[in-house]
Protein backbone atom coordinates (compact mmCIF):
# COMPACT_ATOMS: atom_id res chain seq x y z
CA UNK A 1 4.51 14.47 -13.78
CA UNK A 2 3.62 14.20 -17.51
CA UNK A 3 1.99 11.16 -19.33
CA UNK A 4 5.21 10.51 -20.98
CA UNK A 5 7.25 10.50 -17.72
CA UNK A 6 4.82 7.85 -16.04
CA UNK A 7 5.32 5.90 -19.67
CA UNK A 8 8.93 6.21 -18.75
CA UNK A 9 8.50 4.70 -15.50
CA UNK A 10 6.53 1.88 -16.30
CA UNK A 11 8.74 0.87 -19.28
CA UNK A 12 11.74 0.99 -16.53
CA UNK A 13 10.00 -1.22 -14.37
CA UNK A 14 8.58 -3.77 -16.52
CA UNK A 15 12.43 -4.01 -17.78
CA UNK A 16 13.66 -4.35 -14.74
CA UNK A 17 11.75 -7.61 -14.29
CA UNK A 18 12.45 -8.94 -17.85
CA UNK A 19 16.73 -8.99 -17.80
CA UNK A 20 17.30 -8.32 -14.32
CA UNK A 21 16.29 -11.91 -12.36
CA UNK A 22 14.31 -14.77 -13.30
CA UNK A 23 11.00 -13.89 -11.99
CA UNK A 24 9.56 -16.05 -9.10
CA UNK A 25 5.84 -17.20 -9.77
CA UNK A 26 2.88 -16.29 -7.50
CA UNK A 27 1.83 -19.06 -5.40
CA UNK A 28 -1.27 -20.71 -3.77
CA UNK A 29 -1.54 -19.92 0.09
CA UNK A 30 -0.30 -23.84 0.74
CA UNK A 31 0.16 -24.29 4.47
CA UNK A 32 2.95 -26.40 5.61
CA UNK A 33 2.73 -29.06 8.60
CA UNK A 34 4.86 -29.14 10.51
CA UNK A 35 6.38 -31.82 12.96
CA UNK A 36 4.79 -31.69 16.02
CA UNK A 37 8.17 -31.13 17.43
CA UNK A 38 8.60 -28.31 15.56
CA UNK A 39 5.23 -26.91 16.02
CA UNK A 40 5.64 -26.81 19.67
CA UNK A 41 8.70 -25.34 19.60
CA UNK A 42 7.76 -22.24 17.13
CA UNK A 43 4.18 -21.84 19.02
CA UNK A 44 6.32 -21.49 22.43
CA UNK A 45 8.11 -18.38 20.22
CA UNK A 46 5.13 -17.44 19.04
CA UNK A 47 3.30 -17.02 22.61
CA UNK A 48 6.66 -15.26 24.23
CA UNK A 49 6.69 -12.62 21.40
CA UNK A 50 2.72 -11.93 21.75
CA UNK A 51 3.25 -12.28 25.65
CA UNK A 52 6.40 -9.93 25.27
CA UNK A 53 4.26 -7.43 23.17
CA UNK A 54 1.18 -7.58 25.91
CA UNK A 55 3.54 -6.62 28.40
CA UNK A 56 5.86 -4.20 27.42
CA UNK A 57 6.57 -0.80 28.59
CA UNK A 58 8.60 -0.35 25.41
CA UNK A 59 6.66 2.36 23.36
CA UNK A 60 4.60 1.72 20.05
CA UNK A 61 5.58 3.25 16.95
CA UNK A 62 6.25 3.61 13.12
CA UNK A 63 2.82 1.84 12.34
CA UNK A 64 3.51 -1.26 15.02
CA UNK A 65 -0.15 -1.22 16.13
CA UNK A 66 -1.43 -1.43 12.17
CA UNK A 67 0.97 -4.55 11.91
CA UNK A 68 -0.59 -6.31 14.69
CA UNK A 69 -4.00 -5.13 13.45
CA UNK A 70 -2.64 -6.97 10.36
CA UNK A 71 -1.28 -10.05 12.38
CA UNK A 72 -4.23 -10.81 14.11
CA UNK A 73 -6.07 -11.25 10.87
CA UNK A 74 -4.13 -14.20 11.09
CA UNK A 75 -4.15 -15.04 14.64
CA UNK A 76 -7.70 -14.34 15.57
CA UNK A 77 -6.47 -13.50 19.08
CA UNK A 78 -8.63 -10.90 21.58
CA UNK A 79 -6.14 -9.66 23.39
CA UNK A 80 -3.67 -8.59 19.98
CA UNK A 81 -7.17 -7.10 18.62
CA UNK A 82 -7.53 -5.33 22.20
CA UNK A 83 -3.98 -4.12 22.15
CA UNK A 84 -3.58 -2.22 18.90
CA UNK A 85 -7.02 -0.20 19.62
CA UNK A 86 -5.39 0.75 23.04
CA UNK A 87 -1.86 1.81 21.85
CA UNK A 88 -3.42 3.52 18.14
CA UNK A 89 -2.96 6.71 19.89
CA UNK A 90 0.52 6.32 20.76
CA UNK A 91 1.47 5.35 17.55
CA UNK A 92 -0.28 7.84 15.48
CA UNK A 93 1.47 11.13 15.19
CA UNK A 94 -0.97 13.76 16.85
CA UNK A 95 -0.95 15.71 13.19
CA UNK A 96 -1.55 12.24 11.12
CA UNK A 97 -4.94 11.93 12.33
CA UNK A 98 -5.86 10.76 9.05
CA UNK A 99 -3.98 7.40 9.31
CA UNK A 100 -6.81 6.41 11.33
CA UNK A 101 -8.56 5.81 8.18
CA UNK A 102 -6.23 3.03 7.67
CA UNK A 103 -6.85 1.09 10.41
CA UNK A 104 -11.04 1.11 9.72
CA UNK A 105 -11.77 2.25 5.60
CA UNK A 106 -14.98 3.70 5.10
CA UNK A 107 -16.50 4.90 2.00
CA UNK A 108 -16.35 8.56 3.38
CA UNK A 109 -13.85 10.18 1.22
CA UNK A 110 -10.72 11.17 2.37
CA UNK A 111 -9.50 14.46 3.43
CA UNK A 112 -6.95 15.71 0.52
CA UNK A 113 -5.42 18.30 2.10
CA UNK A 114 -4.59 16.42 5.61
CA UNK A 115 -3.27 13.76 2.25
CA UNK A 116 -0.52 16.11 1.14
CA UNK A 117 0.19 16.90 5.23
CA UNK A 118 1.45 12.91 4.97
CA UNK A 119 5.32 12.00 4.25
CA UNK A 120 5.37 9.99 0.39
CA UNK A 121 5.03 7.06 1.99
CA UNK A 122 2.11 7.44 3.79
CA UNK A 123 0.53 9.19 0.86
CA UNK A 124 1.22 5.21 -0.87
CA UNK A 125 -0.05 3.44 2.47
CA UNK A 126 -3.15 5.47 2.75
CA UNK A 127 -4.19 5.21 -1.18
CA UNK A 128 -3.55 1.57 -0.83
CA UNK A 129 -6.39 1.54 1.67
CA UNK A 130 -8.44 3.35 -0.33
CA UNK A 131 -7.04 2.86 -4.27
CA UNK A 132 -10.49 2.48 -5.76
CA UNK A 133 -10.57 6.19 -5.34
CA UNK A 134 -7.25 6.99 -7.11
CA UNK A 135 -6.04 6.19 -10.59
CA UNK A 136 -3.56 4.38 -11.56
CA UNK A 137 -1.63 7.58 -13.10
CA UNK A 138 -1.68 9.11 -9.66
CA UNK A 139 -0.02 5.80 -7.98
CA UNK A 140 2.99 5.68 -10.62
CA UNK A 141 3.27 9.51 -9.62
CA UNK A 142 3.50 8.63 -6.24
CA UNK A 143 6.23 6.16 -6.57
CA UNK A 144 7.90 8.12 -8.80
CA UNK A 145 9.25 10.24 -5.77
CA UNK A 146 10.27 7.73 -3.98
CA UNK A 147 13.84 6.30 -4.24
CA UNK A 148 13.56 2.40 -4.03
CA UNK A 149 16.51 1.07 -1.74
CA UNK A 150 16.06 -2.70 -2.41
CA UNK A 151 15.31 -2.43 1.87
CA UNK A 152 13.08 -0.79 3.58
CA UNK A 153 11.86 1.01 1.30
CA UNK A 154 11.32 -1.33 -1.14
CA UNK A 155 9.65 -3.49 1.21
CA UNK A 156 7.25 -1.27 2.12
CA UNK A 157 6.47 -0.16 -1.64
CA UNK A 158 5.72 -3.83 -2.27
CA UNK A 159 2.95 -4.44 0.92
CA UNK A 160 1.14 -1.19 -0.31
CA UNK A 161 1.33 -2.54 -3.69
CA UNK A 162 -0.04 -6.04 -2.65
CA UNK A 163 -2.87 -4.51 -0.72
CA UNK A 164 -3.91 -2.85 -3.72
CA UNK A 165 -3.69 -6.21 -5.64
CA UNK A 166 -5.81 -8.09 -2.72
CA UNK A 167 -8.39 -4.70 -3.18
CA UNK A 168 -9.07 -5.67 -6.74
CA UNK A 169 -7.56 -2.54 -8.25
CA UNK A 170 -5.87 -1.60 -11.17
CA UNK A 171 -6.72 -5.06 -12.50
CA UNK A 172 -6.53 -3.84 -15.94
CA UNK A 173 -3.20 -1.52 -15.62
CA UNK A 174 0.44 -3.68 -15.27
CA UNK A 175 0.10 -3.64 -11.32
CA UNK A 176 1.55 -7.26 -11.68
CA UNK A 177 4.66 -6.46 -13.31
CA UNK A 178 5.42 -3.84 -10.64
CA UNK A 179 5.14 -6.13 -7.81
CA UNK A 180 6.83 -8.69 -9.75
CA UNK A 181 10.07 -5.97 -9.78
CA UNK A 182 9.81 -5.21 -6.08
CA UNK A 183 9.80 -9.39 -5.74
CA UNK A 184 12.79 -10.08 -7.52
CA UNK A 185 14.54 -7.22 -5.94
CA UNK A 186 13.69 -8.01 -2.71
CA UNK A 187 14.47 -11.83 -2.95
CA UNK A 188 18.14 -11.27 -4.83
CA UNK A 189 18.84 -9.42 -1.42
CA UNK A 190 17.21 -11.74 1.03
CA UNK A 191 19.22 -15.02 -0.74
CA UNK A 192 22.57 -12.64 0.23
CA UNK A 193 21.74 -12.01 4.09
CA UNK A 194 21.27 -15.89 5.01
CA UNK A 195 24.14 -15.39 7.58
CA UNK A 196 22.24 -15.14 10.77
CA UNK A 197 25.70 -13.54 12.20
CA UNK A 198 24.80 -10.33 10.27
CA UNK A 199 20.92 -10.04 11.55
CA UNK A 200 21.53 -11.30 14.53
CA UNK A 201 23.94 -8.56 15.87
CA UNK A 202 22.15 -5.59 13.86
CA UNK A 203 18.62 -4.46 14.71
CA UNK A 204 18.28 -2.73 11.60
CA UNK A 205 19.54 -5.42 9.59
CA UNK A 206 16.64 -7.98 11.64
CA UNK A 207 14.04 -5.90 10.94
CA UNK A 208 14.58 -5.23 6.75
CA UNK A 209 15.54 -9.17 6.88
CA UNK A 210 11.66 -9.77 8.51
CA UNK A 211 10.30 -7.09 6.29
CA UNK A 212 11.41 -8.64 3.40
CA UNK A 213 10.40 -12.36 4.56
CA UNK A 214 7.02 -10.96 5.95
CA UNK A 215 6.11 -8.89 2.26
CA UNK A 216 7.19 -10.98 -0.07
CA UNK A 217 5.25 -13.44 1.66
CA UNK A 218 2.03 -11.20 1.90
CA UNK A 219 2.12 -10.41 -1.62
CA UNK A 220 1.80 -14.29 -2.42
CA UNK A 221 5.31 -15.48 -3.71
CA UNK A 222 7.44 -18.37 -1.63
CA UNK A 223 8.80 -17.59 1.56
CA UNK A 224 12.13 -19.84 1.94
CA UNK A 225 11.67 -22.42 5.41
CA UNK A 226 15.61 -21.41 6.15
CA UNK A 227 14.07 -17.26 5.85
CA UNK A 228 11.84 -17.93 9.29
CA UNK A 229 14.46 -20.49 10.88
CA UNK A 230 16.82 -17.66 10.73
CA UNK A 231 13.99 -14.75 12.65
CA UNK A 232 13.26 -17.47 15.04
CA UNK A 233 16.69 -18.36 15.66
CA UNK A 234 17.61 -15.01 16.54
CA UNK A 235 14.40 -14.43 18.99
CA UNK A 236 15.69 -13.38 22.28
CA UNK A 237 14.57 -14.79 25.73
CA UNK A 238 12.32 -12.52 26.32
CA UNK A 239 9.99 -13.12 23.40
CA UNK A 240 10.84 -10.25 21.45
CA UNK A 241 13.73 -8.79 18.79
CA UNK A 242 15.95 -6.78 19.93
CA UNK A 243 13.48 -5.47 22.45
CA UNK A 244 11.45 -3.69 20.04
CA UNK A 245 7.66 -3.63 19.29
CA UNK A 246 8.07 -2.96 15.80
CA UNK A 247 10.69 -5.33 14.98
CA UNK A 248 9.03 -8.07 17.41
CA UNK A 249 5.94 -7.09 15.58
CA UNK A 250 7.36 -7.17 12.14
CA UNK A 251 8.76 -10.87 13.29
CA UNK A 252 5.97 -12.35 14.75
CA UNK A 253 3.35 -11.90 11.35
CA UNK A 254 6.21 -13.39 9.32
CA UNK A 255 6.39 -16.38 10.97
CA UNK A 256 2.57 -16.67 11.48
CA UNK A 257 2.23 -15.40 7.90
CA UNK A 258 4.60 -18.50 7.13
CA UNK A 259 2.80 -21.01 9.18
CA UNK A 260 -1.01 -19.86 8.26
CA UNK A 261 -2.01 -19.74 12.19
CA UNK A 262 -0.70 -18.72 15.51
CA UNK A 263 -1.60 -22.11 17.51
C-alpha cells in the first residue's frame, strides 16, 4: 500500500467521524455506586459466571483465556489468574505459538515471519501489544485489509486500537480520530439492539452486544446502565451465556469493566 492510499484511508476515516454521528466524548473512569440491593444482586452474577468458568468442561477458545487475563486486571482474583495460565494451551492454536507474546510482552523482538503465519487480525492484536515497534504507516496498512462490519469486527479493531492508545503510541499521528469512528459506529448499533428479545435468543447476537458494551467501554467512552442490565438480564442459571466461555467471558469483564471491581 502506497503513501497516497494510507492518505486515502485516513481522510475516509476522519470523515466518517465528522458527518456521520455526533461524536461521544472520552470520559474519566467514574465508578458508579450502586444500591446495596443492587450490588448484591450483580456480585451474586458476578460469582456464578466466575464459578461457572472455574468449573466448566466447556472448552476455551478464540482468545477466552487473554480476556480473563484481561478481566482479572480488574478483579484481582487468584483463581481467574490461575485459570487462564492453565487453559493458554488450549486456546492457543498449536501453529500460533507467537500469541504467547501477548499474554506476557517482552522487549525481545518479535518473530516476523511466524507475524505473517497470523490471520489480519491477529497481525492488529499482536502489534497492539507491541506498537512501539511498528509505525503508524504499517497499522493503517493493516486495517486497510480488513473489512469493518460495525460487529465483530469492528469491535475488535477498536480494543486493539485502545490498547495502543493506553501504550502511549502514535500520540502524535490521528490515532484519536480512528477510535473516535469505531465509537460512533459501534454505539449507533448498540442504541438499535436494546431489545433484550433479540440477544437473548441469539448467541451470536449476545456476544457482539457484550463486545460492543465491553470495548467501547475499555477504550474510555460511556457505557449506557440499561447496556449491562440487558447482559445481566439475560445470564442464565448456571452463571454463564449461553454456555460458552467466550461469551460468559466476554460478559463478565463488561459488567466488571462497568462496575470498576468484581466484589
Amino acid at each position: 500500500m502506497n503513501f497516497k492510499s494510507i492518505l486515502i484511508i485516513t481522510c475516509l476515516f476522519l470523515i466518517y467521524s465528522i458527518i456521520n454521528i455526533e461524536p461521544l466524548k472520552a470520559e474519566n473512569s467514574i465508578i458508579e455506586k450502586p444500591t446495596k440491593e443492587k450490588s448484591t444482586k450483580e456480585e451474586e452474577k458476578i460469582q456464578k459466571a466466575i464459578d461457572f468458568l472455574l468449573t466448566t468442561n466447556v472448552r476455551f477458545q478464540g482468545g477466552t483465556t487473554l480476556i480473563i487475563k484481561k478481566l482479572n486486571e480488574v478483579c484481582n482474583d487468584k483463581r481467574l489468574d490461575k485459570l487462564w495460565r492453565e487453559k493458554i494451551e488450549e486456546d492457543i492454536p498449536v501453529d500460533m505459538k507467537i500469541l504467547y507474546r501477548v499474554y506476557n510482552p517482552t522487549p525481545e523482538p518479535l518473530n516476523i515471519i511466524e507475524l505473517e503465519k497470523a490471520t489480519e487480525m491477529d497481525k492488529i492484536l499482536i502489534k497492539a501489544h507491541y506498537c512501539q515497534n511498528f509505525s503508524f504507516k504499517d497499522i493503517l496498512h493493516d486495517i486497510g485489509q480488513i473489512k469493518r462490519d460495525g460487529g465483530v469486527v469492528s469491535s475488535h479493531l477498536l480494543f486493539y486500537l485502545a490498547i495502543m492508545k493506553k501504550k502511549g503510541c502514535y500520540s502524535n499521528e490521528p490515532l484519536a480520530p480512528l477510535i473516535q469512528t469505531l465509537v460512533n459506529e459501534l454505539v449507533a448499533i448498540q442504541n438499535k439492539m436494546e431489545d433484550i428479545s433479540i440477544i437473548s435468543k441469539d448467541s451470536e447476537a449476545m456476544l457482539a452486544y457484550a463486545e460492543r458494551a465491553l470495548f467501547i467501554g475499555f477504550a474510555g467512552y460511556p457505557v449506557k446502565k440499561v447496556w449491562i442490565e440487558n447482559i445481566l438480564n439475560c445470564q442464565s442459571q448456571d452463571g454463564s451465556w449461553f454456555g460458552d466461555t467466550h461469551t460468559t467471558a466476554v460478559c463478565l469483564w463488561a459488567i466488571v469493566q462497568k462496575r470498576g471491581f468484581c466484589k
